[in-house]
C-alpha atoms as a PDB file:
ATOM      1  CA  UNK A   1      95.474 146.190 106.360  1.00  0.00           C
ATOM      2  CA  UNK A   2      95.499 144.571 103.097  1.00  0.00           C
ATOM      3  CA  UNK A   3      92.238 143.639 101.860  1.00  0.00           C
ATOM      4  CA  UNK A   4      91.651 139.980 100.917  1.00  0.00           C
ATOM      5  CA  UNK A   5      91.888 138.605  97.384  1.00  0.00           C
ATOM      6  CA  UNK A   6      88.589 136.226  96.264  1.00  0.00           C
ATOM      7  CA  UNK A   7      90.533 133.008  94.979  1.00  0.00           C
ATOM      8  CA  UNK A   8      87.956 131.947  92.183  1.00  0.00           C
ATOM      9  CA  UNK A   9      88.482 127.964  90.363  1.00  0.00           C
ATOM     10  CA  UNK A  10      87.203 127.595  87.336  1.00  0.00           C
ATOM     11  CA  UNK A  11      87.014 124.109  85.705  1.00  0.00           C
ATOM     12  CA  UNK A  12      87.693 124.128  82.108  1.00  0.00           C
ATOM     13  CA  UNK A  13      87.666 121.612  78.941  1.00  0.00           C
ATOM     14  CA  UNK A  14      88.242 121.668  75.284  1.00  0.00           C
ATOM     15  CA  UNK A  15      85.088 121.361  72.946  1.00  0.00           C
ATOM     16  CA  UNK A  16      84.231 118.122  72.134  1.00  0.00           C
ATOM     17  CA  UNK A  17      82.898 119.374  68.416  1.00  0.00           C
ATOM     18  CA  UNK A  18      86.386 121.410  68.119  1.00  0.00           C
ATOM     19  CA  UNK A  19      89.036 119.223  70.064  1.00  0.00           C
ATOM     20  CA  UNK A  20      92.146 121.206  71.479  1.00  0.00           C
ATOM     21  CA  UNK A  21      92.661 124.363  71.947  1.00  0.00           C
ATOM     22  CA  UNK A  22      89.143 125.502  71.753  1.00  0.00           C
ATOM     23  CA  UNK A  23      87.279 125.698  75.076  1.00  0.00           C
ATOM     24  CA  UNK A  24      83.816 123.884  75.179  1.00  0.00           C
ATOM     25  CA  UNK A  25      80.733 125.718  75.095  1.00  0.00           C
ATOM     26  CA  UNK A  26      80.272 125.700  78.790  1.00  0.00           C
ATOM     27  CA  UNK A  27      83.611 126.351  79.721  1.00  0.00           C
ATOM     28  CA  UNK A  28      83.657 129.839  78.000  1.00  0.00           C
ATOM     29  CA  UNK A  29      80.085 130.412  79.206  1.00  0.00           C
ATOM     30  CA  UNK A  30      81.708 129.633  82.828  1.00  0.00           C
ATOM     31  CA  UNK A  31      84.634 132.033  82.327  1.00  0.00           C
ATOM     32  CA  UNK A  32      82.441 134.935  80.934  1.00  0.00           C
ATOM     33  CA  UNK A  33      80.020 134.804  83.605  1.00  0.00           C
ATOM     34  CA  UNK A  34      82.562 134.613  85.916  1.00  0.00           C
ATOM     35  CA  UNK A  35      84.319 137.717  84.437  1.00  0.00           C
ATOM     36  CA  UNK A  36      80.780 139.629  83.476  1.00  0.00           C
ATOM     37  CA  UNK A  37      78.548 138.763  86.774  1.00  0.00           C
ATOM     38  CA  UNK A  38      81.865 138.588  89.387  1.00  0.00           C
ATOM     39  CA  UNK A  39      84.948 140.244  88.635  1.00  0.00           C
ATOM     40  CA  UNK A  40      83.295 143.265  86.587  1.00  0.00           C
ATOM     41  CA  UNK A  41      85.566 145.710  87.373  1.00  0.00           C
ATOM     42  CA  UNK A  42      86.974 145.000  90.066  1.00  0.00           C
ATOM     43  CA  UNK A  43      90.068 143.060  88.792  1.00  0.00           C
ATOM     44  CA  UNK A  44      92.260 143.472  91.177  1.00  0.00           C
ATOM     45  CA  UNK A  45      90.201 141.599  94.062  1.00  0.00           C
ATOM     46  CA  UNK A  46      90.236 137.950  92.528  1.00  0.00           C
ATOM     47  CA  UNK A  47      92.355 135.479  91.355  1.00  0.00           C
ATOM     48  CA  UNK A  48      91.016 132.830  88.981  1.00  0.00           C
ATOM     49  CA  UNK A  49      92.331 129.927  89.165  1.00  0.00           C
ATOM     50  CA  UNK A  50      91.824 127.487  85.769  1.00  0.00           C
ATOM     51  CA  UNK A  51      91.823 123.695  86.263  1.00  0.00           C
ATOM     52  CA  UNK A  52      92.015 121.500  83.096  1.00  0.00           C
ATOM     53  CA  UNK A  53      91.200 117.785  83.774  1.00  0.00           C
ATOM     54  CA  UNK A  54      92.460 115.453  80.747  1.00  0.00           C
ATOM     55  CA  UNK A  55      91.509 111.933  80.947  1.00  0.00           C
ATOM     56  CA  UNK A  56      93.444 109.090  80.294  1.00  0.00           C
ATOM     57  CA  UNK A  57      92.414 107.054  77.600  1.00  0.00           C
ATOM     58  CA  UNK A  58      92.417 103.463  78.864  1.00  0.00           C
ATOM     59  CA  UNK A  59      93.039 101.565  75.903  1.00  0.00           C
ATOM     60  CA  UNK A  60      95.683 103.904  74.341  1.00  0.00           C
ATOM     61  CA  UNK A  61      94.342 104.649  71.034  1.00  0.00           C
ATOM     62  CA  UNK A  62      92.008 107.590  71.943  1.00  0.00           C
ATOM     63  CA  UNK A  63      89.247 106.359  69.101  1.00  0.00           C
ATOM     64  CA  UNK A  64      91.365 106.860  66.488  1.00  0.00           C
ATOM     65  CA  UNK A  65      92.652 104.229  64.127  1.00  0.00           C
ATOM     66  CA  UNK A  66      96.489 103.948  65.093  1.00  0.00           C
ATOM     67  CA  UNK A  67      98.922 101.562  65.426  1.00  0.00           C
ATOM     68  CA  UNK A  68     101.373 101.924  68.497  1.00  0.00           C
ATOM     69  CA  UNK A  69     104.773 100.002  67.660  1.00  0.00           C
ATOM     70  CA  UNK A  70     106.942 101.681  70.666  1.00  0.00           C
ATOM     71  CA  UNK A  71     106.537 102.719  74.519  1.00  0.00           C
ATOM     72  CA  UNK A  72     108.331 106.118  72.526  1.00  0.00           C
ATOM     73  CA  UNK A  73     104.743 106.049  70.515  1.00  0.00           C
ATOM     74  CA  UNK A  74     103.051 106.262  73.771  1.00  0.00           C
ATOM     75  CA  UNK A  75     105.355 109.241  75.187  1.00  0.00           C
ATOM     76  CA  UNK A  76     104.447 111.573  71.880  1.00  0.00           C
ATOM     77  CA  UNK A  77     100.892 110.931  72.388  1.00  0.00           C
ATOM     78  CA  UNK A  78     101.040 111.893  76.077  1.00  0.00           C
ATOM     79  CA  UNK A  79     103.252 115.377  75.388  1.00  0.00           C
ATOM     80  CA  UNK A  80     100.780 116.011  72.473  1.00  0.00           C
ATOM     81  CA  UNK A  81      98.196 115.810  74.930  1.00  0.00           C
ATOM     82  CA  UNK A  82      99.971 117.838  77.371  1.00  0.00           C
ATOM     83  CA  UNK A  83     101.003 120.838  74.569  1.00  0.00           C
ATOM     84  CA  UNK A  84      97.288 120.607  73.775  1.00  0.00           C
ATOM     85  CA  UNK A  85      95.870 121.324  77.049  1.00  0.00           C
ATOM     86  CA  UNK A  86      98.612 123.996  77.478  1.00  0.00           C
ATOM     87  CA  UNK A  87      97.039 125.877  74.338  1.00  0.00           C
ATOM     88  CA  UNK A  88      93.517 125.387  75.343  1.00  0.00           C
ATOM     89  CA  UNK A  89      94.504 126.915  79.176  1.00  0.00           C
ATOM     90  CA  UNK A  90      96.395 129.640  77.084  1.00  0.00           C
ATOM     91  CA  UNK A  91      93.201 130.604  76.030  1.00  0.00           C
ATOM     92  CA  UNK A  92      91.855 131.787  79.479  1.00  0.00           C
ATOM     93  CA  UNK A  93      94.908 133.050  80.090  1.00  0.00           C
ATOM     94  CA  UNK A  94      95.221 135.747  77.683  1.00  0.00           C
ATOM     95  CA  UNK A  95      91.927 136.733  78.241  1.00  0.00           C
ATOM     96  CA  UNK A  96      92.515 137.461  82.133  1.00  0.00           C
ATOM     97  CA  UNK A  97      96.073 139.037  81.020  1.00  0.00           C
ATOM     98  CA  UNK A  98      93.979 141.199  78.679  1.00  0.00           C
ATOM     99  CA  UNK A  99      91.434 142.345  81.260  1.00  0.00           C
ATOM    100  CA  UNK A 100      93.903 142.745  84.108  1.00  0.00           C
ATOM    101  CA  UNK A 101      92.607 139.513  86.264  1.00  0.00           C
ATOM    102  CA  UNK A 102      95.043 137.839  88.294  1.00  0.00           C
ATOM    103  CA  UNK A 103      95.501 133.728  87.428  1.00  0.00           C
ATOM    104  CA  UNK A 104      96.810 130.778  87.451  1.00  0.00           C
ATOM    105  CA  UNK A 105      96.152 127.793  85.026  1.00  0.00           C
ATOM    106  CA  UNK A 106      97.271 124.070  85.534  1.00  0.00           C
ATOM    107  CA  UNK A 107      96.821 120.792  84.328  1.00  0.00           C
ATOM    108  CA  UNK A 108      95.952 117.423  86.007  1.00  0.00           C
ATOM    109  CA  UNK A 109      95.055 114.232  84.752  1.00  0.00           C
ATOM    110  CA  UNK A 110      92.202 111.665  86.089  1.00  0.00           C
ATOM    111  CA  UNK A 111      88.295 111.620  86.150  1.00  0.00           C
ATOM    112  CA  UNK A 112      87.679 115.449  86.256  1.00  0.00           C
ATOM    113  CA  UNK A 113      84.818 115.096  88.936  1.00  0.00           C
ATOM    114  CA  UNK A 114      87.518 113.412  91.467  1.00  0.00           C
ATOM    115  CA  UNK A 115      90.105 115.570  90.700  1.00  0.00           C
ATOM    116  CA  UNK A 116      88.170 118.726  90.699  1.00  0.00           C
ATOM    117  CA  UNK A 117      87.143 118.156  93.942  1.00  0.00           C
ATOM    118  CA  UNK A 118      90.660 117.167  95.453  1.00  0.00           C
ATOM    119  CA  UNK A 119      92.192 120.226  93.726  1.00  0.00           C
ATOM    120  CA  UNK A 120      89.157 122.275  95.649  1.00  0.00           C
ATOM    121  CA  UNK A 121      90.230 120.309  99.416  1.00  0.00           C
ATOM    122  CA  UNK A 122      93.615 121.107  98.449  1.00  0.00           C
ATOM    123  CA  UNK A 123      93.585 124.524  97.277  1.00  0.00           C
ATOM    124  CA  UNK A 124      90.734 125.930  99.724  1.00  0.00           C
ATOM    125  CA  UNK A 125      89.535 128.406  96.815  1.00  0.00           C
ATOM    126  CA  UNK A 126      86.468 130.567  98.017  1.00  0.00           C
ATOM    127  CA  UNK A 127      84.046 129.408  94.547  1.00  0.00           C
ATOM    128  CA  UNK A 128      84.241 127.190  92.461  1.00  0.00           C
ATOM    129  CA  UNK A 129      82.439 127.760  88.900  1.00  0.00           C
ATOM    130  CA  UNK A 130      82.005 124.966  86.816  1.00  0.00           C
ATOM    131  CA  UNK A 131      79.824 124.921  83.087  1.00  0.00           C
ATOM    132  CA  UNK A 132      76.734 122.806  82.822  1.00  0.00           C
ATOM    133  CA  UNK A 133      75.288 121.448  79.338  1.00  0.00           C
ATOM    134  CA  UNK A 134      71.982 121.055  80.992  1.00  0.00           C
ATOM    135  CA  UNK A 135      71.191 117.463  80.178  1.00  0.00           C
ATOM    136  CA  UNK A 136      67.965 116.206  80.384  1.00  0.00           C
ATOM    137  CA  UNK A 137      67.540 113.216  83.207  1.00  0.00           C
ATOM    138  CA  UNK A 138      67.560 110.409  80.612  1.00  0.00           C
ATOM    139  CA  UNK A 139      70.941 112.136  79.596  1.00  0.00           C
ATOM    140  CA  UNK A 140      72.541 112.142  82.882  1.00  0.00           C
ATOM    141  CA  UNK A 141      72.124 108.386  83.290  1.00  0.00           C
ATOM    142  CA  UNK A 142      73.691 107.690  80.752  1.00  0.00           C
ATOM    143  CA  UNK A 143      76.542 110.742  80.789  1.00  0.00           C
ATOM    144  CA  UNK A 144      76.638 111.482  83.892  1.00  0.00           C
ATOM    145  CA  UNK A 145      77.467 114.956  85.066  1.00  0.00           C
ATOM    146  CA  UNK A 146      80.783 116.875  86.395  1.00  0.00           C
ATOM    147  CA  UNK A 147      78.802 119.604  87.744  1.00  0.00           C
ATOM    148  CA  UNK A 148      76.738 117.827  89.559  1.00  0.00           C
ATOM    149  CA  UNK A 149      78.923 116.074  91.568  1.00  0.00           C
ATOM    150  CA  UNK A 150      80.704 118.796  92.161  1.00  0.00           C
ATOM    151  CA  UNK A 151      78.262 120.724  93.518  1.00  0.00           C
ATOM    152  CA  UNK A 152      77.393 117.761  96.054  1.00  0.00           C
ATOM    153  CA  UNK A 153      80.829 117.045  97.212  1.00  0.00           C
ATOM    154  CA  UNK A 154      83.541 119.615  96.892  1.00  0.00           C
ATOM    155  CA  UNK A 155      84.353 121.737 100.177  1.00  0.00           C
ATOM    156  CA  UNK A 156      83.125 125.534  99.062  1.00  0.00           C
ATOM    157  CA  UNK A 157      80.096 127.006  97.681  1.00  0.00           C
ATOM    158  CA  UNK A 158      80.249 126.133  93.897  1.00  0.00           C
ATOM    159  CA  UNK A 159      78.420 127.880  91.021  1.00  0.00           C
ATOM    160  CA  UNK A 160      76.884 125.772  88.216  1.00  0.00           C
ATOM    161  CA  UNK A 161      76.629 127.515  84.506  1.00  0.00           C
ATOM    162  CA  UNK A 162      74.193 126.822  81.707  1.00  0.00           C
ATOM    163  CA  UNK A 163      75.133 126.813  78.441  1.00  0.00           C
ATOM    164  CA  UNK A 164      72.607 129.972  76.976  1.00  0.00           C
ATOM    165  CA  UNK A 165      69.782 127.752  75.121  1.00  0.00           C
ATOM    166  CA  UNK A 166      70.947 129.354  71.124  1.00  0.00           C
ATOM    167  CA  UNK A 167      74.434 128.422  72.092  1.00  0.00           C
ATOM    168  CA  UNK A 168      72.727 124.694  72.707  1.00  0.00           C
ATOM    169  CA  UNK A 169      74.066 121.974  69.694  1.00  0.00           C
ATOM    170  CA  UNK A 170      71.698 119.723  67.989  1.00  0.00           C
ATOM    171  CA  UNK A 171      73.019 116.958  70.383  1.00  0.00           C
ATOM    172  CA  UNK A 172      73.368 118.871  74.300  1.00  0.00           C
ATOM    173  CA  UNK A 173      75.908 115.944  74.883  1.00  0.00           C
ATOM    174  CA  UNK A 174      78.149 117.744  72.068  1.00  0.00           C
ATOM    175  CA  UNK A 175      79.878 120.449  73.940  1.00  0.00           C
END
């Protein structure tokens, strides 16, 4: 009998001080945990799966100063989006490739608490792992946090990541 593989999502997102294709603080924090305190060595009994979440900007102009003159406009700015979520998903990839892990990477677009937890109903993985910034209360109010929701509402056990305190910017909302 075949022994069972551990199916393992972890929910990734480009660094806010970087932009694409670096992975946030907490997203590589996530990964390596995941990899160091998991997987160790025991590669071939998980499969990581990588969800990317990009959201929508609402108003189009993604707080830059642009000026849209064509629906065609629009269409570049959503494949550069795309390619640039591909390259920060490439990322994880390589590094599971290089260590002889098992995954699969994909991209989805919404609020990334919503879809993170209909990926999890969907997909049935056994953990989820998800990075924290550790915000202060005040913070949270006002931010709000992924991993919290997620930990109250998707359908498996779901592990929550700190960032390591001298890995911490000057603002914990940076990331």
């Amino acid at each position: 009998m075949a022994e069972e593989v551990t199916r393992v999502m972890v929910a990734v997102n480009e660094s806010s001080m970087k932009g694409y294709p670096h992975p946030s603080i907490s997203s590589k924090g996530a990964f390596e945990w995941t990899i160091n305190k998991i997987v160790r060595n025991n590669v071939s009994a998980f499969n990581l799966l990588f969800l990317h979440v990009q959201v929508p900007d609402e108003d189009g102009f993604n707080d830059m100063d642009s000026i849209y003159a064509s629906p065609d406009d629009f269409k570049n700015m959503n494949q550069r989006d795309r390619i640039r979520g591909v390259h920060l998903l490439e990322y994880f990839v390589n590094r599971c490739h290089e260590i002889g892990v098992v995954c699969q990477a994909w991209i989805m677009k919404g609020d990334p608490k919503e879809v993170i937890c209909h990926e999890v109903k969907r997909l049935r993985p056994d953990l989820l792992v998800v990075g924290s910034r550790g915000l202060g209360p005040f913070q949270k109010v006002f931010v709000g946090t992924v991993s919290e929701f997620c930990w109250k509402h998707a359908e498996c056990p779901v592990i929550s990541i700190k960032r390591k305190p001298d890995e911490t910017p000057q603002d914990p909302v940076d990331d």
